[in-house]
Protein backbone atom coordinates (compact mmCIF):
# COMPACT_ATOMS: atom_id res chain seq x y z
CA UNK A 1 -14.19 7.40 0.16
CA UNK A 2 -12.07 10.34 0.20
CA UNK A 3 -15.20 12.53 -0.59
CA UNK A 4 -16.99 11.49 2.50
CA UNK A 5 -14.00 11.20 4.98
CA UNK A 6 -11.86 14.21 3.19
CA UNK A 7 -8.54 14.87 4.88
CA UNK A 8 -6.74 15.13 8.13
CA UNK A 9 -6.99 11.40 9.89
CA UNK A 10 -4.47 9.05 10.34
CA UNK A 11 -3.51 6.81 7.89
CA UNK A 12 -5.16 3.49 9.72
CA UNK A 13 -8.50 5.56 9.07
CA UNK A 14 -8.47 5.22 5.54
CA UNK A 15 -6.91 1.45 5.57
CA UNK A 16 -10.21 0.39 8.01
CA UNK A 17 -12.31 2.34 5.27
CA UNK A 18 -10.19 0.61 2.07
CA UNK A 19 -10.68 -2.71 3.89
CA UNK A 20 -14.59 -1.91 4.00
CA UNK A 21 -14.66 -1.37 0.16
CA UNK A 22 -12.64 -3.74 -0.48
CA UNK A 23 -15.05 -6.32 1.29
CA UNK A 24 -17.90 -4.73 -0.27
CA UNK A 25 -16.71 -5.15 -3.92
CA UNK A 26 -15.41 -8.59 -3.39
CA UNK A 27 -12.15 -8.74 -3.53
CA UNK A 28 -9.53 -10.82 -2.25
CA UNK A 29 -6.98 -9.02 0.17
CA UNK A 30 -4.95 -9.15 3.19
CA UNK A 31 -4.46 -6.52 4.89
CA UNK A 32 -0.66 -5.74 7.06
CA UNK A 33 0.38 -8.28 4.42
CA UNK A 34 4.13 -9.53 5.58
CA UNK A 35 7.24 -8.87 3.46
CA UNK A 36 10.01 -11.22 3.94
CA UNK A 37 12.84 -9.48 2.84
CA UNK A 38 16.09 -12.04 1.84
CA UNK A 39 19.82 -12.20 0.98
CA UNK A 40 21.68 -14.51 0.08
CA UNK A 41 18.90 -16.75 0.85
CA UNK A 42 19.00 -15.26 4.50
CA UNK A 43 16.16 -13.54 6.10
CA UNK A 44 17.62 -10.00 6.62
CA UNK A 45 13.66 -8.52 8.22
CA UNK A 46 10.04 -8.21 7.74
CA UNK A 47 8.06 -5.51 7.12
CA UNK A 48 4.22 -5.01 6.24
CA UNK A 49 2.37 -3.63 2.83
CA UNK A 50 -0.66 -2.17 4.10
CA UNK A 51 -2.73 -4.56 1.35
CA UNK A 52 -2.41 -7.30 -1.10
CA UNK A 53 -5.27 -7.85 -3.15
CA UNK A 54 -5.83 -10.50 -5.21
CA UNK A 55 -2.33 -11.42 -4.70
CA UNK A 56 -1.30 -9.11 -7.59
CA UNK A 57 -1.04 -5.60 -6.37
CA UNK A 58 0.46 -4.06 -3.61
CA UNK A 59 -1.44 -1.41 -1.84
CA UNK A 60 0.32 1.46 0.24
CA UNK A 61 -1.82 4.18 1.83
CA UNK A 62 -0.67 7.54 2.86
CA UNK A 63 -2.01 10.35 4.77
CA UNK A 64 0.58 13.40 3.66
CA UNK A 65 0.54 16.78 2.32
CA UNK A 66 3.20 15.73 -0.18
CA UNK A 67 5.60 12.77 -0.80
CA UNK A 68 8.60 13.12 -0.34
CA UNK A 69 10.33 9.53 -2.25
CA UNK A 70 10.97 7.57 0.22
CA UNK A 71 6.94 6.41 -0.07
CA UNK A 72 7.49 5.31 -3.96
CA UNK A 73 11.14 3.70 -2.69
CA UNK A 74 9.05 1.71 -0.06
CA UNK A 75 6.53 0.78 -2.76
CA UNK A 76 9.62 -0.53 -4.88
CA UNK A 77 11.26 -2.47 -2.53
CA UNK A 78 7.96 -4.39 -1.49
CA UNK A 79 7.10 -5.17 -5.45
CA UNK A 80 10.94 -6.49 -5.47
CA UNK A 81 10.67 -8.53 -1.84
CA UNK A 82 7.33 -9.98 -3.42
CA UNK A 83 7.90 -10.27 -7.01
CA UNK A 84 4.17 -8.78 -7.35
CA UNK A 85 4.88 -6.22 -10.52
CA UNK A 86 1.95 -3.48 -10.02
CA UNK A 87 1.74 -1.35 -6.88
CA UNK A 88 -0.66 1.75 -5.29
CA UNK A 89 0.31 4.48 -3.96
CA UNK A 90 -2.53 6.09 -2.47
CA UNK A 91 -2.74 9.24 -1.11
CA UNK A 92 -5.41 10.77 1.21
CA UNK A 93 -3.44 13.99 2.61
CA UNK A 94 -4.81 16.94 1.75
CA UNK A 95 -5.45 16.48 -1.79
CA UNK A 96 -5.72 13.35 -2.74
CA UNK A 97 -3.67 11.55 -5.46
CA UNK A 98 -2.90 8.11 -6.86
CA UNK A 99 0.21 7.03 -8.04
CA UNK A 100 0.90 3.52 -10.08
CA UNK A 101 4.15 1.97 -10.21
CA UNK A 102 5.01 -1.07 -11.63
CA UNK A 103 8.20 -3.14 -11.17
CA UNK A 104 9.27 -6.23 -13.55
């Protein structure tokens, strides 16, 4: 994907694209999955992964020149919100790069 679109577009770009394979390879997803974030059995906000496939990883997708943390923080605290253990962080800024993370 990254080959044929390279860099420079914003990040909703490559989720459309993701969603496409995705489809095309047959896997289960939902994409601007909700995270319900709680305390003390409170609702305290939502926010959205960018994908949930096959209800067992979390999918983030970036368009940056480099991270900075605060992506692989975000990635955390969705894997904690969701109890899912394996995340993506993927990358598609001017060189592309995948990172794994996995919370449990």
């Amino acid at each position: 994907m990254y080959n044929t679109l390279g860099s420079g577009f914003l990040e909703k770009i490559y989720e459309n694209a993701l969603a496409l394979e995705f489809s095309e390879a047959g896997l289960s997803f939902i994409k601007q999955a909700p995270v319900r974030v709680f305390y003390k059995n409170k609702i305290m906000g939502d926010y959205f992964a960018d994908f949930i496939v096959d209800g067992k990883v979390i999918v983030e997708v970036k368009a940056l020149n480099n991270f900075c943390g605060s992506e692989e923080a975000q990635l955390i605290n969705y894997l904690k919100a969701t109890g899912i253990e394996v995340g993506l962080l993927l990358n598609f800024g001017k060189e592309a790069g995948i990172k794994r993370m996995v919370f449990g």
